[in-house]
C-alpha atoms as a PDB file:
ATOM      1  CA  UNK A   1       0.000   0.000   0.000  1.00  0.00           C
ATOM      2  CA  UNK A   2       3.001   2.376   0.570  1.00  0.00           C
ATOM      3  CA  UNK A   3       3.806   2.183  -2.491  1.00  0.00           C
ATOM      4  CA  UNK A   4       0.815   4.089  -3.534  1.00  0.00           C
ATOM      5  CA  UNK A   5       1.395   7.358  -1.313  1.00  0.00           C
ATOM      6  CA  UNK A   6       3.482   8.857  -4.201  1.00  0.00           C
ATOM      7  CA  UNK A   7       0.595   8.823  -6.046  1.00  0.00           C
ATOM      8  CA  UNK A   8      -1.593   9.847  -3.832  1.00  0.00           C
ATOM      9  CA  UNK A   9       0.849  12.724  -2.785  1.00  0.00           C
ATOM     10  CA  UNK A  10       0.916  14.210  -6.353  1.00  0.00           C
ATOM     11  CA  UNK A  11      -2.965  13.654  -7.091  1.00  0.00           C
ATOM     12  CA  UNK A  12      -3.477  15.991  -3.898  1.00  0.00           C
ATOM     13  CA  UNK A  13      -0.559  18.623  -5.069  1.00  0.00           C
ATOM     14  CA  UNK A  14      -2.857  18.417  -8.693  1.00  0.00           C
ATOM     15  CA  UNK A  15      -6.164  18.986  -6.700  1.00  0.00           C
ATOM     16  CA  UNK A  16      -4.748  21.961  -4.884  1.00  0.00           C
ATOM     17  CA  UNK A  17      -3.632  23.325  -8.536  1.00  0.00           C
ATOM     18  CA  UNK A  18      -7.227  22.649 -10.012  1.00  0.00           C
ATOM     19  CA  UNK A  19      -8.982  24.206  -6.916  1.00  0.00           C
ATOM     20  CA  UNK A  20      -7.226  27.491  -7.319  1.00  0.00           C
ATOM     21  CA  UNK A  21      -8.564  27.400 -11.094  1.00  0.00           C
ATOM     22  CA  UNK A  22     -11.951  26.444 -10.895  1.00  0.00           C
ATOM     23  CA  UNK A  23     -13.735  28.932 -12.414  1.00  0.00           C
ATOM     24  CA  UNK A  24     -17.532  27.194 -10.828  1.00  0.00           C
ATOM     25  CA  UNK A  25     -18.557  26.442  -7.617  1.00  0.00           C
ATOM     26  CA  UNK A  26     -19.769  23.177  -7.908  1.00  0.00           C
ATOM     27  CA  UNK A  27     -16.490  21.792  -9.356  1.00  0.00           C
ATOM     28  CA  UNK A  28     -14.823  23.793  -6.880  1.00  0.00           C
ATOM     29  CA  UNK A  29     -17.209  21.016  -4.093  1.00  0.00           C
ATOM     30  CA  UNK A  30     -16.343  18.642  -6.691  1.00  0.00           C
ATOM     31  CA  UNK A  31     -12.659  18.765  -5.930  1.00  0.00           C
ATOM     32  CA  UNK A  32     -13.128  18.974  -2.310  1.00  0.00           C
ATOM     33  CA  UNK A  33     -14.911  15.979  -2.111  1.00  0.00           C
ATOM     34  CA  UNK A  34     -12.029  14.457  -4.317  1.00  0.00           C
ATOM     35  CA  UNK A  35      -9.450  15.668  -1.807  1.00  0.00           C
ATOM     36  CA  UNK A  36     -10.930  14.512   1.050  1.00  0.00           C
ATOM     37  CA  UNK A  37     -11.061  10.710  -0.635  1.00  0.00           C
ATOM     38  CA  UNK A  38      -7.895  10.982  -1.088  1.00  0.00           C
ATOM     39  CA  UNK A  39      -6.552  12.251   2.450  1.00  0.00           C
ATOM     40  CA  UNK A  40      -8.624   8.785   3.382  1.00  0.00           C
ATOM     41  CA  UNK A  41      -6.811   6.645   0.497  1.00  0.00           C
ATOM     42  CA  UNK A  42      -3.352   8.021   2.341  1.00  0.00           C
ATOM     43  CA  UNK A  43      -4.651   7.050   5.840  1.00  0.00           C
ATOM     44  CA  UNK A  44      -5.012   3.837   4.213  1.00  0.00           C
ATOM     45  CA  UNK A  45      -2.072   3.619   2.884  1.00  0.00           C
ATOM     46  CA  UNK A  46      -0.309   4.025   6.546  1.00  0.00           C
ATOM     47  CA  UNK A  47      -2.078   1.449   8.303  1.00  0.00           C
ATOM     48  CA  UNK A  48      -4.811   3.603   9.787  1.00  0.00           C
ATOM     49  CA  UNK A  49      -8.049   1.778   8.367  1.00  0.00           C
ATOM     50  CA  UNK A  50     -10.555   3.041  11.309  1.00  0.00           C
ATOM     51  CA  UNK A  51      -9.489   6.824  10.814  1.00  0.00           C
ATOM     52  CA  UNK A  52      -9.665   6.354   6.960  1.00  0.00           C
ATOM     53  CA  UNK A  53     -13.102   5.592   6.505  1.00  0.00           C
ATOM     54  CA  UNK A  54     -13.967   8.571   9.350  1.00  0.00           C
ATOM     55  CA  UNK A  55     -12.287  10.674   7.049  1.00  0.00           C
ATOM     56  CA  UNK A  56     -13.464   9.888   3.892  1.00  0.00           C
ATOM     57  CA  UNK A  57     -16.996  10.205   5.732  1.00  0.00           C
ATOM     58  CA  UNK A  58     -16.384  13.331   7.180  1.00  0.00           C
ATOM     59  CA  UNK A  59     -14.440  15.470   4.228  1.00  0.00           C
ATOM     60  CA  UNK A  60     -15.246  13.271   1.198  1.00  0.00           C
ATOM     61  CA  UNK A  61     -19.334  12.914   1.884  1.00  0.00           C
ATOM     62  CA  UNK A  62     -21.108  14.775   4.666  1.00  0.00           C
ATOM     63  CA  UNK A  63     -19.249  18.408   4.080  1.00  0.00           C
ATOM     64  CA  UNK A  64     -19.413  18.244  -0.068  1.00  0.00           C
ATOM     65  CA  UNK A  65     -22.755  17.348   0.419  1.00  0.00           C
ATOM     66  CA  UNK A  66     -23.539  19.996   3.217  1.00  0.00           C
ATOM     67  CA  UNK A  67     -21.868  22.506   1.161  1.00  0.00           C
ATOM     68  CA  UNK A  68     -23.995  21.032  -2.278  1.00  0.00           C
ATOM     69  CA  UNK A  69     -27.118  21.729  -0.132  1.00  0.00           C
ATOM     70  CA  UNK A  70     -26.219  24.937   1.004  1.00  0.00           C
ATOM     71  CA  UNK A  71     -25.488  25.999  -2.133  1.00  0.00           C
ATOM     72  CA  UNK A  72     -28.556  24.386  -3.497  1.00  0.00           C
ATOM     73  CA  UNK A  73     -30.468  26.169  -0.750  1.00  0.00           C
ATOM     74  CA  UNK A  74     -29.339  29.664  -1.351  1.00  0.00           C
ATOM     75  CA  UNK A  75     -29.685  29.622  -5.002  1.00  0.00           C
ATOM     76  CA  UNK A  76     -26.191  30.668  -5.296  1.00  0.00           C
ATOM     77  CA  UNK A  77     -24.303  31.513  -8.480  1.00  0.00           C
ATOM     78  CA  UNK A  78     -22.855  28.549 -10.190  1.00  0.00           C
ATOM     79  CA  UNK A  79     -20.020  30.873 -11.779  1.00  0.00           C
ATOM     80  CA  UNK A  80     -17.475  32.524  -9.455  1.00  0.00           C
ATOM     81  CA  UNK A  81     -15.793  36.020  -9.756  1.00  0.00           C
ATOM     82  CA  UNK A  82     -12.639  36.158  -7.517  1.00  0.00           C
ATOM     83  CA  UNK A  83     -11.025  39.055  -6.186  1.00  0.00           C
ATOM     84  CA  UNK A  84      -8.015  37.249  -7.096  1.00  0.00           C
ATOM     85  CA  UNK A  85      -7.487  36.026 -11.041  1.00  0.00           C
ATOM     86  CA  UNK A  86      -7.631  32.144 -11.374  1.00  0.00           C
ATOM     87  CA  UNK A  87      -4.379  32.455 -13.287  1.00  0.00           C
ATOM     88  CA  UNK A  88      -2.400  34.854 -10.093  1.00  0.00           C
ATOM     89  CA  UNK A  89      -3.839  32.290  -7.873  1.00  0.00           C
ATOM     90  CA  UNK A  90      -2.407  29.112  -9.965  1.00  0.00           C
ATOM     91  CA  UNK A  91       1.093  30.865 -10.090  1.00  0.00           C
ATOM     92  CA  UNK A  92       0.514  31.520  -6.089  1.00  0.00           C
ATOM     93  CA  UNK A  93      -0.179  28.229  -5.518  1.00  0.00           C
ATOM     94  CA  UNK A  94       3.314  26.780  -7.397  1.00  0.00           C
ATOM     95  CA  UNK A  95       5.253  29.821  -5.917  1.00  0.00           C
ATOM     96  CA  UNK A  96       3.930  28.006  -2.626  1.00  0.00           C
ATOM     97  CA  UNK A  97       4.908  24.358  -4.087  1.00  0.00           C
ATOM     98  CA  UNK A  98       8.706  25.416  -4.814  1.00  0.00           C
ATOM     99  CA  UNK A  99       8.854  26.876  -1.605  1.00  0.00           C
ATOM    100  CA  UNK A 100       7.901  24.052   0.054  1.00  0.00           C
ATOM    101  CA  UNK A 101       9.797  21.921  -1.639  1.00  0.00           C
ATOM    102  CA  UNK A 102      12.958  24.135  -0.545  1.00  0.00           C
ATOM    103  CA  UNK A 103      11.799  23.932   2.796  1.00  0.00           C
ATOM    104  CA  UNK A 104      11.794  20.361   3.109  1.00  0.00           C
ATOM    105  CA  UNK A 105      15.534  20.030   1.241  1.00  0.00           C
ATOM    106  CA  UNK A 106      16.851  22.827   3.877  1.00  0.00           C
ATOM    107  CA  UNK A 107      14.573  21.476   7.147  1.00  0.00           C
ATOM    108  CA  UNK A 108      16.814  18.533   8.943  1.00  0.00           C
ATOM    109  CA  UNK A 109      13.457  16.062   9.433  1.00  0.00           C
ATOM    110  CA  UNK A 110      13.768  12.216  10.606  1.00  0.00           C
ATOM    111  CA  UNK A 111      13.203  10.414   7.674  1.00  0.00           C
ATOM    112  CA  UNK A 112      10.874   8.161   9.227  1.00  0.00           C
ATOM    113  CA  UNK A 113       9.127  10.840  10.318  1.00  0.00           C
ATOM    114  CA  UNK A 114       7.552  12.493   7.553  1.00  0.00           C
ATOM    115  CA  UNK A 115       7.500  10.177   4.254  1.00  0.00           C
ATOM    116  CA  UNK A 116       9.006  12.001   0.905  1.00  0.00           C
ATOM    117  CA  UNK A 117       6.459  14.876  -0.402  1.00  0.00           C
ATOM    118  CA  UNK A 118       4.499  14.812   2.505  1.00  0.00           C
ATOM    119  CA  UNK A 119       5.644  18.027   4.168  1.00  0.00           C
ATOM    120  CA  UNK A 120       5.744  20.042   0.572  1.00  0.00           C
ATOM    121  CA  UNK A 121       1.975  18.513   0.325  1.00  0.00           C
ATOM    122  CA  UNK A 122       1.059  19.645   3.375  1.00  0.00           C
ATOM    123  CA  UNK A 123       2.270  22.988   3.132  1.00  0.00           C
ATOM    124  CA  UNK A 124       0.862  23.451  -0.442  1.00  0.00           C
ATOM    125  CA  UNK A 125      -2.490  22.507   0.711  1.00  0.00           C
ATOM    126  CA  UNK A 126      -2.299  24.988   3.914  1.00  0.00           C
ATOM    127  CA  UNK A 127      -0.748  27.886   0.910  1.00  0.00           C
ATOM    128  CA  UNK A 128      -3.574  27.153  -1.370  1.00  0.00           C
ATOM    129  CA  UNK A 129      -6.560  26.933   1.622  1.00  0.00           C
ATOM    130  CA  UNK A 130      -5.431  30.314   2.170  1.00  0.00           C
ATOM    131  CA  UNK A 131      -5.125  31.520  -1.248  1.00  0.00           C
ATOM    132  CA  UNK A 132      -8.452  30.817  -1.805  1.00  0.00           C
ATOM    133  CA  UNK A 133      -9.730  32.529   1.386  1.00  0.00           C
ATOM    134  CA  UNK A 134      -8.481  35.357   0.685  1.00  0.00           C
ATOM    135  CA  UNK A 135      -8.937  35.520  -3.396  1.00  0.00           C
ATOM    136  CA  UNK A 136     -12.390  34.557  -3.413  1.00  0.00           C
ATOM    137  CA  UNK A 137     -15.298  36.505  -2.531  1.00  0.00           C
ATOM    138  CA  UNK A 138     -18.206  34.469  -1.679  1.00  0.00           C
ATOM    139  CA  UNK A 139     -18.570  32.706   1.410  1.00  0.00           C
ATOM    140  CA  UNK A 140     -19.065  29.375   0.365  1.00  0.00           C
ATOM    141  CA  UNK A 141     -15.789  29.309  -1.830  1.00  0.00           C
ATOM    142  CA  UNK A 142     -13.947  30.609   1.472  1.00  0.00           C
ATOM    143  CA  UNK A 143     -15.295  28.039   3.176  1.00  0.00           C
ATOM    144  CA  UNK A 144     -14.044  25.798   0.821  1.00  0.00           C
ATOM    145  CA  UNK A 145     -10.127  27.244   1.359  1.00  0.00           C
ATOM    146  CA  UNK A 146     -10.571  27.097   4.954  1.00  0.00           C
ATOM    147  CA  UNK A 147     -11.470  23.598   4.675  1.00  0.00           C
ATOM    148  CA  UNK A 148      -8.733  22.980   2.066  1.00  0.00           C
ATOM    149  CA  UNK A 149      -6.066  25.017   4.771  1.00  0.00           C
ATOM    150  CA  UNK A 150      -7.539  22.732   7.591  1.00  0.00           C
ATOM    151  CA  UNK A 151      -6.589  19.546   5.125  1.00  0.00           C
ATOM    152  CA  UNK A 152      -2.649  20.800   5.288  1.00  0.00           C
ATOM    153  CA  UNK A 153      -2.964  21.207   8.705  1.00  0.00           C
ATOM    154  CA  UNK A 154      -4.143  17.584   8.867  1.00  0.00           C
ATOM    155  CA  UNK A 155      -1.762  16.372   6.497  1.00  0.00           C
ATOM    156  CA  UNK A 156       1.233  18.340   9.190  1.00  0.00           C
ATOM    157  CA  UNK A 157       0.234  15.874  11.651  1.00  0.00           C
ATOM    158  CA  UNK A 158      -0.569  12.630  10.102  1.00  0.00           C
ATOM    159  CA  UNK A 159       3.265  11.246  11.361  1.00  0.00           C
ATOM    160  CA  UNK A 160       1.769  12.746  15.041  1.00  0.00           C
ATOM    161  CA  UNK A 161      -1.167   9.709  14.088  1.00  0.00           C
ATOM    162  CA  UNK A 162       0.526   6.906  15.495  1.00  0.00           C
ATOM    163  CA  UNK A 163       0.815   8.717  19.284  1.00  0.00           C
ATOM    164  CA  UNK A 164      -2.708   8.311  19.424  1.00  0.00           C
ATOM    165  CA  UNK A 165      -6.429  10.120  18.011  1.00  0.00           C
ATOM    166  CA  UNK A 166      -5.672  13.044  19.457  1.00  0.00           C
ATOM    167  CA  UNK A 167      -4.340  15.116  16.386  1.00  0.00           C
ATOM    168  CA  UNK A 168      -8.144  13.246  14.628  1.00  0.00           C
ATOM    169  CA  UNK A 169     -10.241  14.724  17.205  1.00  0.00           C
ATOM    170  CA  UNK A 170      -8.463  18.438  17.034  1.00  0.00           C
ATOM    171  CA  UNK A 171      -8.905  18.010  12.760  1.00  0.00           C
ATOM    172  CA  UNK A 172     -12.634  16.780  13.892  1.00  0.00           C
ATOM    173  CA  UNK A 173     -13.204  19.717  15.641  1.00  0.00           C
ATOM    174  CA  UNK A 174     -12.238  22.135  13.019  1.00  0.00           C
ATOM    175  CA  UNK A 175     -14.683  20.318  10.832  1.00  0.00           C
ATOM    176  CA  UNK A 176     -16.788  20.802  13.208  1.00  0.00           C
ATOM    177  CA  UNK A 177     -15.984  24.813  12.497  1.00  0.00           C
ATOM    178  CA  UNK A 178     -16.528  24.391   9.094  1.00  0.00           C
ATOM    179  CA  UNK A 179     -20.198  22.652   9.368  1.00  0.00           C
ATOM    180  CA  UNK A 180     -20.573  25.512  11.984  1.00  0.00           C
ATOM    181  CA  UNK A 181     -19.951  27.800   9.214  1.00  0.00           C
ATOM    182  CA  UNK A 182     -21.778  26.917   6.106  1.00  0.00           C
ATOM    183  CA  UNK A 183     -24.872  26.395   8.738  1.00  0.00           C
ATOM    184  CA  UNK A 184     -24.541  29.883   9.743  1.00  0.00           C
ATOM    185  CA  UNK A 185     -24.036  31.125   6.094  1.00  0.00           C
ATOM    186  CA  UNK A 186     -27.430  29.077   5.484  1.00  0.00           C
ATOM    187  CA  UNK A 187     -29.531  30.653   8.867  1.00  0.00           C
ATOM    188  CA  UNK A 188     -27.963  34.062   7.910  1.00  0.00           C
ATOM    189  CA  UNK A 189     -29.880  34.242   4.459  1.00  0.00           C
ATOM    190  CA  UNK A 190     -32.884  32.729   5.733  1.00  0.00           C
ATOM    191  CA  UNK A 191     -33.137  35.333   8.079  1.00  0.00           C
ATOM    192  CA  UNK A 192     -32.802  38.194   5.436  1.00  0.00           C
ATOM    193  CA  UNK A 193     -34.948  36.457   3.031  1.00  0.00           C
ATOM    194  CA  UNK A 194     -37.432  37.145   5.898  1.00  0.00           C
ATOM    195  CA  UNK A 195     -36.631  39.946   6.548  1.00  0.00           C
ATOM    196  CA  UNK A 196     -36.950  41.211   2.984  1.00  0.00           C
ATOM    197  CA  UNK A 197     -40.570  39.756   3.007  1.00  0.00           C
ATOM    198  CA  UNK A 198     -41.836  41.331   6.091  1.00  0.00           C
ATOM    199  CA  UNK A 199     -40.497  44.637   5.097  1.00  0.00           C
ATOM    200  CA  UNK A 200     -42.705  44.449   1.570  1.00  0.00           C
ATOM    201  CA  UNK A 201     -45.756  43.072   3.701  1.00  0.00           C
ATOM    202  CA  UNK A 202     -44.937  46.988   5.769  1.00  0.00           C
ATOM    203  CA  UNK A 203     -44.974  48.506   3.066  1.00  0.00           C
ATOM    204  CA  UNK A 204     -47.766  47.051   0.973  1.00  0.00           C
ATOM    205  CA  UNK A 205     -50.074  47.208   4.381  1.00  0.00           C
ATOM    206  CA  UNK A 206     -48.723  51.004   4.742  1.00  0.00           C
ATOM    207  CA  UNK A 207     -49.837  51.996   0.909  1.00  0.00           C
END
């Protein structure tokens, strides 16, 4: 199974690449979805089975599909216009790969620590969740990069894994955060939707 992690390494580095240049929402779930299967494919691939298959529950069906309802829900625009251009963000996002990359050559780590690529992933993911927060103006795409920042934060303490759940249950709770979140965003436009009705009831009542 180890031998696969290469693989799975560079599909994720790919996915962070696509995510900064997906021009719709939906695709831009679409990939989440895909990078939370494969953050459980490299769980499997160390010899954590249980933590796996709570991860590909977690980040590869119930968020997607919380954020697909959501989206669903608010009749939000399919097509997204970022405050940062798709292209700036892709070269952001490699900028952030080569310097991760010449991080990890300079950085004196155990090997058997952190397998090779797994640090640069990490980091890229973290770089690109952040890119995204910041170069994307509706809420539900930031969402989306902090969930994507939260999946390099994972990916940082994978090696911390065989300690114990602890590092799971801290990633848990930040998923927690993001249901939290995309709830909120939900509640928030129900309540002006509302709010936008009573106000033309006033005002039809008044005239």
């Amino acid at each position: 199974m180890t031998t696969l992690l290469p693989t799975i390494l560079f599909l994720l580095l790919l996915n962070n690449l696509l995510l900064l240049g997906a021009p719709r929402l939906p695709g831009l779930i679409r990939l989440t979805a895909f990078q939370g299967i494969l953050l459980a494919a490299l769980l499997l691939c160390l010899d954590h089975a249980l933590l796996a298959g709570a991860v590909l529950l977690i980040k590869g069906l119930l968020l997607p599909g919380l954020l697909t309802r959501t989206r669903k829900g608010l009749h939000a625009a399919t097509s997204l216009k970022p405050r940062l251009h798709r292209g700036l963000g892709i070269l952001a996002g490699m900028a952030g790969l080569v310097f991760s990359l010449w991080l990890e050559a300079r950085l004196f780590i155990l090997p058997d620590l952190f397998p090779p690529l797994l640090l640069p992933t990490a980091l890229t993911t973290l770089f690109c969740g952040l890119i995204l927060v910041v170069g994307r103006t509706t809420a539900l795409s930031q969402v989306i990069g902090y969930l994507a920042a939260e999946n390099g934060i994972f990916l940082l303490g994978v090696p911390l894994m065989t300690a114990g759940a602890v590092w799971f249950e801290l990633a848990l709770l930040l998923d927690v955060f993001v249901a939290v979140f995309v709830m909120g965003i939900a509640i928030n436009h129900i309540g002006e939707t509302f709010e936008s009705i009573d106000v033309g009831r006033f005002r039809s009542l008044r005239d």
